[in-house]
Protein backbone atom coordinates (compact mmCIF):
# COMPACT_ATOMS: atom_id res chain seq x y z
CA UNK A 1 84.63 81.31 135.43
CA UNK A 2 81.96 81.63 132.39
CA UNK A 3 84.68 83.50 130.05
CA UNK A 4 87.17 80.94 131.24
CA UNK A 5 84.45 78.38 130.36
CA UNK A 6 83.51 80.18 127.10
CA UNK A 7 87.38 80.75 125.77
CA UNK A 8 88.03 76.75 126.77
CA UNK A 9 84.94 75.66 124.74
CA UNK A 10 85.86 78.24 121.84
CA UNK A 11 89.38 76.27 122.13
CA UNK A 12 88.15 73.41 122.15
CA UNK A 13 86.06 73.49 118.57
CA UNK A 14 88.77 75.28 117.26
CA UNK A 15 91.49 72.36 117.84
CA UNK A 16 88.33 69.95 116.39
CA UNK A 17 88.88 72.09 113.40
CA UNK A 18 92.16 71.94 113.45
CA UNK A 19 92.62 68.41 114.29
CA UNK A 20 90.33 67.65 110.91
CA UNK A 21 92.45 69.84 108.63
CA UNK A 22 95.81 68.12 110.41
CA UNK A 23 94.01 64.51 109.67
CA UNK A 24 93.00 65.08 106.09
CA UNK A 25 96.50 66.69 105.25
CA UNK A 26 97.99 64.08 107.05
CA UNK A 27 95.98 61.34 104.96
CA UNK A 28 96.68 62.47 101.51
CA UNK A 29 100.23 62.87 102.55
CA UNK A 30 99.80 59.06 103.82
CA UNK A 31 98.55 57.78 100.56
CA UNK A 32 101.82 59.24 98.72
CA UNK A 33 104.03 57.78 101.07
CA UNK A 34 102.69 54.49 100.42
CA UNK A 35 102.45 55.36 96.68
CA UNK A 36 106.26 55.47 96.81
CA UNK A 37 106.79 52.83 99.20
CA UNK A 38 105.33 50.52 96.40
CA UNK A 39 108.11 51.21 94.45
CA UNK A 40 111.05 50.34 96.46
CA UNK A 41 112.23 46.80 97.01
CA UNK A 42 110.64 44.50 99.72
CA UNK A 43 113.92 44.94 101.98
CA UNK A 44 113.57 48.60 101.81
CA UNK A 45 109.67 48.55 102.52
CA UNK A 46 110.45 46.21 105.84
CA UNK A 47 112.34 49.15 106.72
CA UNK A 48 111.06 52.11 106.09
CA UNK A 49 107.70 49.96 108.24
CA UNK A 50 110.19 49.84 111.08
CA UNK A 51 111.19 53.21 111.25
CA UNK A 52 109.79 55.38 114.77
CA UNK A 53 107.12 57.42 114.71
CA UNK A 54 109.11 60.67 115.20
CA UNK A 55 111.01 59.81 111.72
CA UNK A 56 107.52 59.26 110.16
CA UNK A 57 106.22 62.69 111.15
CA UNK A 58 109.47 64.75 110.20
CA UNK A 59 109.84 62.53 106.80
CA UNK A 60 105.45 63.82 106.82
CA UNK A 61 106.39 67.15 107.64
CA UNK A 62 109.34 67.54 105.18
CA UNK A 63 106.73 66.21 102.15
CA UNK A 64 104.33 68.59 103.24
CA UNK A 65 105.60 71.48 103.56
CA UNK A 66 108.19 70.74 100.09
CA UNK A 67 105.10 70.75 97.75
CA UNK A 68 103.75 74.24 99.14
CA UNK A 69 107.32 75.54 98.84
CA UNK A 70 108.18 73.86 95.52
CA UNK A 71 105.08 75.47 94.17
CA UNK A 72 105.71 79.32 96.31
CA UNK A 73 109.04 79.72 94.68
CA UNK A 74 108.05 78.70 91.41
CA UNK A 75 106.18 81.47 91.71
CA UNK A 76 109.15 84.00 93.31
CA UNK A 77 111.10 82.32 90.38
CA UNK A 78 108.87 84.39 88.21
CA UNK A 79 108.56 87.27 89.76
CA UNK A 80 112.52 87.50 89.76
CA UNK A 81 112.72 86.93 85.63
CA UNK A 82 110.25 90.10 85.47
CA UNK A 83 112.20 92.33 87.27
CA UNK A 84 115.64 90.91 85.57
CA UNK A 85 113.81 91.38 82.14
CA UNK A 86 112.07 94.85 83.20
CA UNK A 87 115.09 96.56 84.99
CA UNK A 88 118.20 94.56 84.49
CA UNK A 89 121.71 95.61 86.85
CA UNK A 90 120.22 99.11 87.50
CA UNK A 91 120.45 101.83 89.83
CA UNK A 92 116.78 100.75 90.47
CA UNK A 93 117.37 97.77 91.65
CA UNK A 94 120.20 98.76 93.48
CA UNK A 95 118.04 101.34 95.38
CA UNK A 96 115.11 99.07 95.81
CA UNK A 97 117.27 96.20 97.25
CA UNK A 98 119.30 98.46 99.67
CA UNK A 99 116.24 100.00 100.94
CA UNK A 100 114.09 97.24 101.13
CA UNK A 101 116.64 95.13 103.02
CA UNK A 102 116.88 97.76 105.58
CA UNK A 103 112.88 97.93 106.11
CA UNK A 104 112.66 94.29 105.99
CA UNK A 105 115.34 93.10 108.72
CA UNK A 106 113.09 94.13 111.67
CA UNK A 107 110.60 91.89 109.98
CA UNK A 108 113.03 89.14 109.54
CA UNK A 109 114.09 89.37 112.80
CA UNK A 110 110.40 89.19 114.42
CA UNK A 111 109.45 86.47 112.40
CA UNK A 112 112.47 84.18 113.43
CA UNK A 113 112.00 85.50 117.04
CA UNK A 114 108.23 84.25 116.55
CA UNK A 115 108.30 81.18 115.05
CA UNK A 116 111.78 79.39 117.05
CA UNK A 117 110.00 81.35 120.33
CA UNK A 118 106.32 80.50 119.58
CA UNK A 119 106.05 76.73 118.12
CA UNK A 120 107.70 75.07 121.71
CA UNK A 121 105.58 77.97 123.80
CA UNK A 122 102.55 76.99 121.77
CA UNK A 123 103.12 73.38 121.98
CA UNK A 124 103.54 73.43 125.95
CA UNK A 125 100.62 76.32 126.76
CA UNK A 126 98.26 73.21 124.35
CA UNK A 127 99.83 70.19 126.51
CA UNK A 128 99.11 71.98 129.85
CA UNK A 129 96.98 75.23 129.82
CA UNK A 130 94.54 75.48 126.81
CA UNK A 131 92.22 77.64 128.13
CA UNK A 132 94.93 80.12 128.18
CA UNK A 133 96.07 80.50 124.31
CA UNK A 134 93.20 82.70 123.12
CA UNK A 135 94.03 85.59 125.86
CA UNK A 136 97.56 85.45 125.19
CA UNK A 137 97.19 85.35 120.85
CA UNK A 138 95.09 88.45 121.73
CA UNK A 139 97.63 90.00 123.69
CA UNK A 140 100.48 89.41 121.53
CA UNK A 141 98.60 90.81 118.78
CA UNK A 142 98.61 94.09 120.33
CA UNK A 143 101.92 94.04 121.02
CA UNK A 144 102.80 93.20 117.37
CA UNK A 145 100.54 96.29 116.17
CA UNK A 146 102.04 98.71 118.52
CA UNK A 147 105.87 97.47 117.30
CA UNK A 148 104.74 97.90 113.19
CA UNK A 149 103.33 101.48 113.99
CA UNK A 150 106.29 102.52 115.86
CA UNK A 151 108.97 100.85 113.51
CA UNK A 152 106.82 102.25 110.18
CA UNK A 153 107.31 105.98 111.77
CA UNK A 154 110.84 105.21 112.98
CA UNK A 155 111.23 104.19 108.99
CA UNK A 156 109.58 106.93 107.50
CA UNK A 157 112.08 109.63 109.75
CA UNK A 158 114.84 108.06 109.98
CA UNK A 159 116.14 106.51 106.78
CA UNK A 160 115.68 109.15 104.72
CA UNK A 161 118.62 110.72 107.36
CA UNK A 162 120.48 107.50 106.98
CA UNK A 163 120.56 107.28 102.51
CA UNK A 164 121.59 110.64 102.34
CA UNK A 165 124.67 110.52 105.09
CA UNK A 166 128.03 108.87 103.65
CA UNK A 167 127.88 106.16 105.97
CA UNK A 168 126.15 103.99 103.02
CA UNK A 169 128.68 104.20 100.65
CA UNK A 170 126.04 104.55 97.49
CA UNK A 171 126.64 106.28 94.10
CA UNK A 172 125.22 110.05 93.99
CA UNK A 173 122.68 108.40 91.04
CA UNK A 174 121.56 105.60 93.55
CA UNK A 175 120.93 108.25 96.26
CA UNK A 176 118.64 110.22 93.92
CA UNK A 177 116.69 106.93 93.22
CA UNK A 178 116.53 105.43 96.37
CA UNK A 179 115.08 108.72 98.45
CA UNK A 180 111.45 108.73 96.64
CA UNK A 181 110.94 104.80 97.42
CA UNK A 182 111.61 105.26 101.30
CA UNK A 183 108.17 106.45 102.16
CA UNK A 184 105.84 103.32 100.86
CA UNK A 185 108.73 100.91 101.34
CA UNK A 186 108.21 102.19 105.34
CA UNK A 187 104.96 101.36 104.99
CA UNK A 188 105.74 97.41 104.87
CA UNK A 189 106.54 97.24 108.56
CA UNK A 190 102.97 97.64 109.75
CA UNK A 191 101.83 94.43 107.59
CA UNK A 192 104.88 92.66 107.53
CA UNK A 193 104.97 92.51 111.35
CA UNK A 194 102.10 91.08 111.21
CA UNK A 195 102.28 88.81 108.45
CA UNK A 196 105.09 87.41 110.85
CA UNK A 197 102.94 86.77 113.91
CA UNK A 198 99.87 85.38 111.94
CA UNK A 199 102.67 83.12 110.02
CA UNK A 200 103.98 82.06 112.95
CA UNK A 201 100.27 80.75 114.93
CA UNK A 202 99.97 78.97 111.88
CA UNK A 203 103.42 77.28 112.25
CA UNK A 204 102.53 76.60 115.80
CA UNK A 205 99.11 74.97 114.83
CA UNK A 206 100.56 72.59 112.71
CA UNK A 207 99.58 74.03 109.65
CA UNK A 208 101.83 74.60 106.89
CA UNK A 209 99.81 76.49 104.26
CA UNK A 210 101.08 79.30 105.14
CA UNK A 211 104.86 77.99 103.31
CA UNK A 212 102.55 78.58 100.29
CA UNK A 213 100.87 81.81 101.04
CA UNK A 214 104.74 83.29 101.35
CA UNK A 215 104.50 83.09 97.80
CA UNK A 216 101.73 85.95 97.73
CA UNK A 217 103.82 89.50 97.76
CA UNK A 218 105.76 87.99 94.90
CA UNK A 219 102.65 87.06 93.01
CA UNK A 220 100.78 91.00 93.28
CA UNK A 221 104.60 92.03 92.18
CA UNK A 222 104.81 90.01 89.08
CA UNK A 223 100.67 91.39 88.14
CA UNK A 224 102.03 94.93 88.78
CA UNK A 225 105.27 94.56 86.74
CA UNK A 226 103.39 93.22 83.72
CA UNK A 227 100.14 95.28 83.98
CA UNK A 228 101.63 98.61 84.67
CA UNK A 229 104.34 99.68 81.75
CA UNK A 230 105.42 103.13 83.20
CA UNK A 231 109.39 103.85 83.12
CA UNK A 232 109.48 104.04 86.74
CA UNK A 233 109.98 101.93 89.89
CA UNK A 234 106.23 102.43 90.68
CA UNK A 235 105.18 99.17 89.75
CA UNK A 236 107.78 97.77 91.79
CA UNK A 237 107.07 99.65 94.91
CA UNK A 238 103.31 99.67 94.73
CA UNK A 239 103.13 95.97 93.83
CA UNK A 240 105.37 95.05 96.90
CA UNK A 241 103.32 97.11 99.39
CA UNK A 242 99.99 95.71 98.24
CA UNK A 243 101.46 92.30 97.79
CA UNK A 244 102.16 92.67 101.57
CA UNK A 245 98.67 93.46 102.80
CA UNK A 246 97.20 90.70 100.07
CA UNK A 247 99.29 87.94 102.38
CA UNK A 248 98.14 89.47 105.59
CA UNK A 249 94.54 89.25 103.89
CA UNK A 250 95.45 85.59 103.37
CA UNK A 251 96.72 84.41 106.83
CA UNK A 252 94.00 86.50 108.72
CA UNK A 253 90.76 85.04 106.99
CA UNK A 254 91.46 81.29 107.06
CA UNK A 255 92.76 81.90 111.01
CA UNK A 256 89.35 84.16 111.47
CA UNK A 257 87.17 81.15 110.09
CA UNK A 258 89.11 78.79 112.35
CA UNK A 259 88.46 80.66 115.68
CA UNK A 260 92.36 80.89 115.84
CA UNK A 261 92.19 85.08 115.99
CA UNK A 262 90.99 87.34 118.56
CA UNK A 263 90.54 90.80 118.60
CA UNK A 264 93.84 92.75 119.82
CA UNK A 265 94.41 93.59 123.80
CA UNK A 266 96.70 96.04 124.74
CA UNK A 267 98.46 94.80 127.82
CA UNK A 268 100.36 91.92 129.07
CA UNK A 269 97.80 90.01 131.65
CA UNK A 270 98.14 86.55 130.19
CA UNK A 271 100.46 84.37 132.60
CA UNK A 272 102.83 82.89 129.48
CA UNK A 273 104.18 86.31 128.99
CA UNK A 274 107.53 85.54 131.59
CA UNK A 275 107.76 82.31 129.34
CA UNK A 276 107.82 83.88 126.09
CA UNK A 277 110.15 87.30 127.09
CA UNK A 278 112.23 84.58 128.68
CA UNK A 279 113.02 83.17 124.76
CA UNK A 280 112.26 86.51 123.14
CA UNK A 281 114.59 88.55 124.56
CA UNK A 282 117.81 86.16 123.59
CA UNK A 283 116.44 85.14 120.88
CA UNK A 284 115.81 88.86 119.39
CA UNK A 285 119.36 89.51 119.88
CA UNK A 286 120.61 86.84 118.22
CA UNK A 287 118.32 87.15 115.19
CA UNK A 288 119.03 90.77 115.13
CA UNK A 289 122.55 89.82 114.99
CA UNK A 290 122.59 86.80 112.67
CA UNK A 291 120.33 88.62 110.26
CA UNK A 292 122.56 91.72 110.44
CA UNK A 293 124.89 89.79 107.98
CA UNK A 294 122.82 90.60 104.97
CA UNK A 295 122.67 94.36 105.70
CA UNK A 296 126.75 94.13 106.02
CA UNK A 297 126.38 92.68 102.31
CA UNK A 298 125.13 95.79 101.31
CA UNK A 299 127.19 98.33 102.61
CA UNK A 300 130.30 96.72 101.57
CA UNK A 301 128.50 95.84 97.86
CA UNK A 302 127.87 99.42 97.86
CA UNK A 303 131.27 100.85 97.81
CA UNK A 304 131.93 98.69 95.04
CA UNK A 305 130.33 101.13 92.74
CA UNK A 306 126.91 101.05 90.39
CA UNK A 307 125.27 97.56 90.02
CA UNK A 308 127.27 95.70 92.69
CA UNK A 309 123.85 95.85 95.36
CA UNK A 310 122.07 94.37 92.03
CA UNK A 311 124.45 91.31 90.80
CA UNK A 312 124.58 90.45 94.40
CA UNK A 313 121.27 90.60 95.14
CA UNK A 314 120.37 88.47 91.65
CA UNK A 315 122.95 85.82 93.15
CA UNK A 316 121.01 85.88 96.54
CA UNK A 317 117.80 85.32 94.69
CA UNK A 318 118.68 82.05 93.20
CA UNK A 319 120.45 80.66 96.28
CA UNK A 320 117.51 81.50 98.40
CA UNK A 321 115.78 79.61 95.74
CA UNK A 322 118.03 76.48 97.58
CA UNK A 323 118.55 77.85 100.96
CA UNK A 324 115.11 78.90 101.66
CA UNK A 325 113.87 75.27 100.27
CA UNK A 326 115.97 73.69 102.41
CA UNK A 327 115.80 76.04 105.70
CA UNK A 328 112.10 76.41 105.16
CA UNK A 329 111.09 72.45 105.03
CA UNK A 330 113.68 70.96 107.49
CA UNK A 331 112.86 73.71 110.22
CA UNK A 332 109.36 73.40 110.20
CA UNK A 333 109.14 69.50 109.69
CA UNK A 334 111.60 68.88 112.50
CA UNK A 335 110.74 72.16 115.23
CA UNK A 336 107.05 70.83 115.71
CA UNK A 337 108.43 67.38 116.59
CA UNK A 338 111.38 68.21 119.07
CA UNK A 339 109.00 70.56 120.64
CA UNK A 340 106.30 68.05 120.98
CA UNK A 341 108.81 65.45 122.14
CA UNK A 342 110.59 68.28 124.54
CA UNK A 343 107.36 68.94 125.94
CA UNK A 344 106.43 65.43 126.64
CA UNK A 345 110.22 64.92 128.13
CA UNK A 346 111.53 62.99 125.52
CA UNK A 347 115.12 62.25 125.37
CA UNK A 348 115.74 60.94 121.73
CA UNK A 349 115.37 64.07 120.24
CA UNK A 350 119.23 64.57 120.48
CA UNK A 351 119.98 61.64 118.67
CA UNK A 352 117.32 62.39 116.21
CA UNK A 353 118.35 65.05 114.90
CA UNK A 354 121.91 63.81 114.80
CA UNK A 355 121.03 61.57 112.08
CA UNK A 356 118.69 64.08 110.39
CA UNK A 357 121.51 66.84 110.20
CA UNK A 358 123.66 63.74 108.71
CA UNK A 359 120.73 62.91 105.92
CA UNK A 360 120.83 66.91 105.48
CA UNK A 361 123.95 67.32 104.75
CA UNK A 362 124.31 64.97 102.85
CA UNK A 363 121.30 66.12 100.37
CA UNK A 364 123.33 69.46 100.75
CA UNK A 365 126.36 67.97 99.34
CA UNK A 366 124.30 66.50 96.07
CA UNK A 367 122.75 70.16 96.26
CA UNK A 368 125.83 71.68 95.84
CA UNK A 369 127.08 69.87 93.19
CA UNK A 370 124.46 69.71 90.90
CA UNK A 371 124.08 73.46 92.14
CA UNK A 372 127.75 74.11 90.63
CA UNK A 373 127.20 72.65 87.51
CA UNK A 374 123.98 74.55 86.58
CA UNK A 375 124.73 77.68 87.75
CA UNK A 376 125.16 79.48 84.29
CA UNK A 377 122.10 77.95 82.62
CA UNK A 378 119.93 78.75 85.95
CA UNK A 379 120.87 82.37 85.53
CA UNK A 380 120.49 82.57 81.93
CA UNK A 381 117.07 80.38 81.95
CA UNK A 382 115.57 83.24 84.86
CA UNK A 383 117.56 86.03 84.02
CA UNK A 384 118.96 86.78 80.86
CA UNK A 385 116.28 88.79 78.56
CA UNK A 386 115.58 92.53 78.32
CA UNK A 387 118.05 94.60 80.32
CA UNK A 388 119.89 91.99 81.71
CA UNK A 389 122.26 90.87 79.26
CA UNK A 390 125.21 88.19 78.92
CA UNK A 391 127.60 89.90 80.61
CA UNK A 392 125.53 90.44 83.71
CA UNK A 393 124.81 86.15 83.14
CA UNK A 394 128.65 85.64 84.01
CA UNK A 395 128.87 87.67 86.40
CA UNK A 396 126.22 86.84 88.39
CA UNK A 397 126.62 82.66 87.68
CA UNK A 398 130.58 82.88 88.94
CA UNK A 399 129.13 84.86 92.74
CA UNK A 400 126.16 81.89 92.88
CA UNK A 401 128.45 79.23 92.10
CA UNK A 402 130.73 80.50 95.15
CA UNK A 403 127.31 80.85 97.37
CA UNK A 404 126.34 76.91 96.60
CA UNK A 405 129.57 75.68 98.54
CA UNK A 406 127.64 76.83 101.90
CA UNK A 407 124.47 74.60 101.10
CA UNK A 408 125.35 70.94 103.05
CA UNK A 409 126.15 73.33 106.31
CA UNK A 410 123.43 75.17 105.81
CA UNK A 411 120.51 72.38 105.98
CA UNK A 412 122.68 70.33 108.15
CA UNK A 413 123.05 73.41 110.29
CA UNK A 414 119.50 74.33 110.29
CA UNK A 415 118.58 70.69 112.00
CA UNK A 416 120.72 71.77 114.78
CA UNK A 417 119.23 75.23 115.27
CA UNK A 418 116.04 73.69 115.60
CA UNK A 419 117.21 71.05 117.95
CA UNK A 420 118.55 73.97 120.26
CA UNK A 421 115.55 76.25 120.39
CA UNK A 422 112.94 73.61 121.13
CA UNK A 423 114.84 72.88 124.24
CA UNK A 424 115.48 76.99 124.29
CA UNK A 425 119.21 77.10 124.28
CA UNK A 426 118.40 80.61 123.35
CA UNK A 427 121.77 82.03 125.01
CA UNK A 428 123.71 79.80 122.66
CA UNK A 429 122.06 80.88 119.70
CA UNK A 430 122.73 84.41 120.76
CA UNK A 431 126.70 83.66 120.86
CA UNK A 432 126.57 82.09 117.82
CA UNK A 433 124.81 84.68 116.13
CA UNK A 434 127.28 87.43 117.34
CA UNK A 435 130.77 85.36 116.30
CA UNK A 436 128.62 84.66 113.07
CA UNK A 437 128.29 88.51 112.38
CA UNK A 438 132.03 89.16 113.46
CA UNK A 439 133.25 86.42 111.10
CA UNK A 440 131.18 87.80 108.53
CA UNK A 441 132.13 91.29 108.80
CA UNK A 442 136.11 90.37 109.44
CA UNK A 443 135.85 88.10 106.05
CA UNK A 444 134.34 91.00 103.79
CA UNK A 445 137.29 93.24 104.69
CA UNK A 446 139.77 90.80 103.74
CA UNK A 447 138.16 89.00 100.52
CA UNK A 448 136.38 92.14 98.99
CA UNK A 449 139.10 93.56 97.95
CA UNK A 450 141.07 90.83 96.08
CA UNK A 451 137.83 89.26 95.11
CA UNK A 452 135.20 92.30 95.13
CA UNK A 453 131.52 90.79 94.94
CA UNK A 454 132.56 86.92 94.82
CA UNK A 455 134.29 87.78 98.12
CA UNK A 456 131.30 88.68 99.86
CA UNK A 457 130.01 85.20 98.72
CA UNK A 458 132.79 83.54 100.18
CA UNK A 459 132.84 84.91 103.14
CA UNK A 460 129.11 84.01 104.16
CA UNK A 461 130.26 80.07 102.93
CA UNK A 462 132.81 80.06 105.76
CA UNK A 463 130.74 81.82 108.01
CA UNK A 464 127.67 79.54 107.40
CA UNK A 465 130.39 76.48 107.68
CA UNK A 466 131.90 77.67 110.80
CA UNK A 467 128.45 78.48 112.10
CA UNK A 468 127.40 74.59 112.23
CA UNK A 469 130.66 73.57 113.48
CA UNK A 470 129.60 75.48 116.66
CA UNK A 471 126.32 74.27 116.95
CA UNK A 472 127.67 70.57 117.08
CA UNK A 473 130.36 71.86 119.28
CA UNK A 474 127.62 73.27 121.56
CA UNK A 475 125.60 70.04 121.31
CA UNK A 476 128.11 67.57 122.20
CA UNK A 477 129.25 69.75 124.90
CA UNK A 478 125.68 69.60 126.52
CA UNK A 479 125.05 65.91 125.38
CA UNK A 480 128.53 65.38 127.53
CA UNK A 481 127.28 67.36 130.20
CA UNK A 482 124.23 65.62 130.69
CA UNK A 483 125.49 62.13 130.31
C-alpha cells in the first residue's frame, strides 16, 4: 500500500511537472497562433475562432513539433554536405550505408513498434491507472536492455557471415571496406534501442523535444568529420557511435530530472503487459515488414555495381529531408489526439482525420511540385563540392525527382496510419505492411533493369501510393461496418 502510495505521489508531481512544461509550450505556441491570426482577414479569423478543439490541438501539435524538426534537419542537412564533400560516391559510403542500414532496421522497427504501441497505451494506463506507469516504464526498460545486448552480439557474429557470403551482391572493393566497420557499427543497437524507448515516453508525455534531440547523432558526426582529417572512415564510424550515446545522454537526463525514469526491472509483473504484447506483437511484424523495403533497396542497388548504394542513398537523404518533415509532424500532432479522443470514446476521430489526410495531401501535392522543380539546385546547393562532382549532381537530382511523386500519399497516408493504430487496427497494418513489401520487391525486379537506380525510386512511389489506397480502403470498410 505505502509503495503504491509512494509511486502514485511520485506520479503525481511528475505530471505537475509535466503539465507546466505542456502549459508554457502550449502558451508560446498560443501567442504565434494569434500572431498569425492577426494577419488574415476578419472572415477568416471568425473561422479559424470556430474551429473544434481537436483541430486546435493537431494545428498546436503540427507548429510545435515543425520548428524542432525544421531546426533538427537543418542540422542533418549539414551533416549530409560533409560527408558528400569528404567522401563523395565512394566505396565508403557504399559500405557505411549498407551496413548501417542493416544494424539500424531493428532499431527502426522498435521505435515504430514503441511509439504507434506506446502513445494510446500511455494515454489509457494515465486516464485510468496512474499509479501503475512507473512499474511498467521500469519494466519495459529492462526488456529494452536485454533486446540491445542480445541484438549488438547477434550483430557483431553474424554480419560479418552475412557481407562476406554472395547473397549481398557487393563489389569485392566494397566487401574489403565494409568488414572493418561491422564491429562499432554493432555497437549502435545497445543505445539505439534505447534511444527508441526513451523517445518514445517522451512522445507519450506530450513532449516533443525530443523531434529536436533526433538531430544529435548527426551533430557529433558533422564535429568528427571536420575535426578529425584522417583518410579513413574513422571519423565516420566513431562520430556515429558516440553521436548515438550523446542522444541517449540527452533523452535520459531531462526524463531523470522529471521523475519520468526508473531504474530497470527484469521481469514482466506490471498488469499492462497483455495490453501492450497485444499491439506489439502485430505491430512488430508489420514494422519489420514495412521497414524491410529499405534493406530490399540495397541489395538490388548493390548488384548494380560501385556507387549505386551511394547515389541512392544521397537521393534518400534529401527526400527524408521531406518525408521525415512531413511523417514526423503529422504523426505526432495527430496520434496524441486520436488516442486521447479513443480513450475518452470519441467518435469524430474518423472524420477528423478524413479531412486532415485531405489538407495533407494536398500540402503533399504543392510539396511535390515545388519538390520537382528544385531538385537539381537542392543537390548541387548540399552536395556538390569535394568528391562529389557534377556528374554525381545529375544523377542523383533525376532518382530524387522520381522519389518526390510519392510525397501527397505519403503525408496523406501517414494521417491514416495514425488514425488506425490509436484505435489498434494493428492486424491491418500488418497486411498492409506485407503487400507493401511484396509490391516493393515485385516492382524492383521489373523497373531495375530498364531503369537501374531511378527504378528503385519508382517502385517505392507506387508502393507508397498503393499503400494509402488501402488504408482508406480499410477505413471505409470499417466506417461501413460500424454504421
Amino acid at each position: 500500500m505505502d509503495a503504491t502510495r509512494s509511486a502514485g505521489g511520485r506520479e503525481g508531481r511528475c505530471g505537475k511537472l509535466d503539465a507546466s512544461a505542456r502549459n508554457e509550450n502550449r502558451l508560446m505556441i498560443n501567442a504565434a497562433i494569434r500572431m498569425a491570426l492577426r494577419l488574415l482577414p476578419e472572415r477568416l479569423r471568425q473561422r479559424a475562432r470556430a474551429v473544434g478543439d481537436e483541430h486546435k490541438d493537431i494545428a498546436r501539435g503540427v507548429t510545435t513539433v515543425a520548428i524542432f524538426l525544421i531546426a533538427a534537419k537543418l542540422i542533418v542537412a549539414i551533416k549530409e554536405m560533409a560527408i558528400a564533400w569528404r567522401f563523395g560516391v565512394s566505396d565508403v559510403v557504399d559500405a557505411y550505408l549498407f551496413v548501417f542500414s542493416l544494424v539500424n532496421w531493428p532499431i527502426m522497427v522498435w521505435f515504430s513498434v514503441l511509439s504507434v504501441v506506446l502513445v494510446p497505451l500511455g494515454a489509457r494506463i494515465r486516464n485510468d491507472r496512474p499509479e501503475e506507469m512507473p512499474g511498467f516504464r521500469a519494466e519495459l526498460l529492462g526488456l529494452t536492455l536485454l533486446l540491445g545486448v542480445a541484438l549488438s552480439l547477434l550483430a557483431w557474429i553474424g554480419l560479418p557471415v552475412l557481407l562476406r557470403s554472395a547473397l549481398t551482391g557487393l563489389p569485392a572493393a566494397t566487401v574489403q571496406q565494409v568488414l572493418p566497420m561491422t564491429p562499432p557499427l554493432a555497437m549502435l543497437l545497445l543505445p539505439g534501442m534505447l534511444v527508441s524507448l526513451l523517445s518514445s515516453w517522451m512522445l507519450s508525455a506530450g513532449r516533443h523535444a525530443n523531434t529536436f534531440l533526433e538531430a544529435m547523432p548527426a551533430l557529433v558526426i558533422l564535429v568528427a568529420l571536420l575535426t578529425f582529417t584522417s583518410p579513413g572512415a574513422e571519423p565516420l564510424l566513431w562520430g556515429t557511435l558516440a553521436g548515438f550515446a550523446f542522444h541517449l545522454a540527452s533523452l535520459a537526463v531531462p526524463l531523470a530530472r522529471t521523475g519520468d525514469i526508473e531504474l530497470p526491472r527484469f521481469g514482466r509483473h506490471s498488469p499492462q503487459w497483455p495490453a501492450f504484447w497485444k499491439g506489439c506483437g502485430l505491430m512488430m511484424v508489420g514494422q519489420a515488414l514495412m521497414s524491410l523495403t529499405n534493406i530490399v533497396d540495397q541489395f538490388f542497388a548493390a548488384h548494380l555495381g560501385a556507387g549505386a548504394i551511394a547515389t541512392l542513398g544521397y537521393a534518400n537523404r534529401l527526400l527524408t529531408l521531406f518525408l521525415g518533415l512531413g511523417a514526423t509532424v503529422v504523426s505526432r500532432a495527430t496520434l496524441p489526439v486520436f488516442s486521447r479522443m479513443q480513450a475518452q470514446g470519441g467518435r469524430q476521430a474518423q472524420d477528423l482525420a478524413a479531412r486532415w489526410a485531405q489538407m495533407f495531401f494536398v500540402f503533399g501535392v504543392m510539396a511535390m511540385v515545388v519538390g520537382w522543380w528544385l531538385a537539381p539546385w537542392m543537390v548541387r546547393a548540399v552536395f556538390e563540392r569535394g568528391a562529389f562532382t557534377a556528374l554525381n549532381t545529375a544523377a542523383v537530382a533525376n532518382i530524387l525527382r522520381y522519389g518526390m511523386t510519392q510525397l501527397p500519399f505519403y503525408f496523406s497516408g501517414i494521417v491514416l496510419v495514425s488514425l488506425l493504430s490509436s484505435h489498434r487496427k494493428y492486424w491491418t497494418l500488418t497486411v498492409i505492411g506485407g503487400v507493401n513489401l511484396c509490391i516493393k520487391a515485385g516492382l524492383n525486379w521489373a523497373l531495375m533493369p530498364s531503369f537501374g537506380v531511378s527504378g528503385l525510386m519508382i517502385a517505392s512511389s507506387v508502393m507508397v501510393a498503393m499503400s494509402t489506397l488501402l488504408l482508406r480502403l480499410m477505413l471505409s470498410r470499417s466506417y461501413v461496418m460500424k454504421h
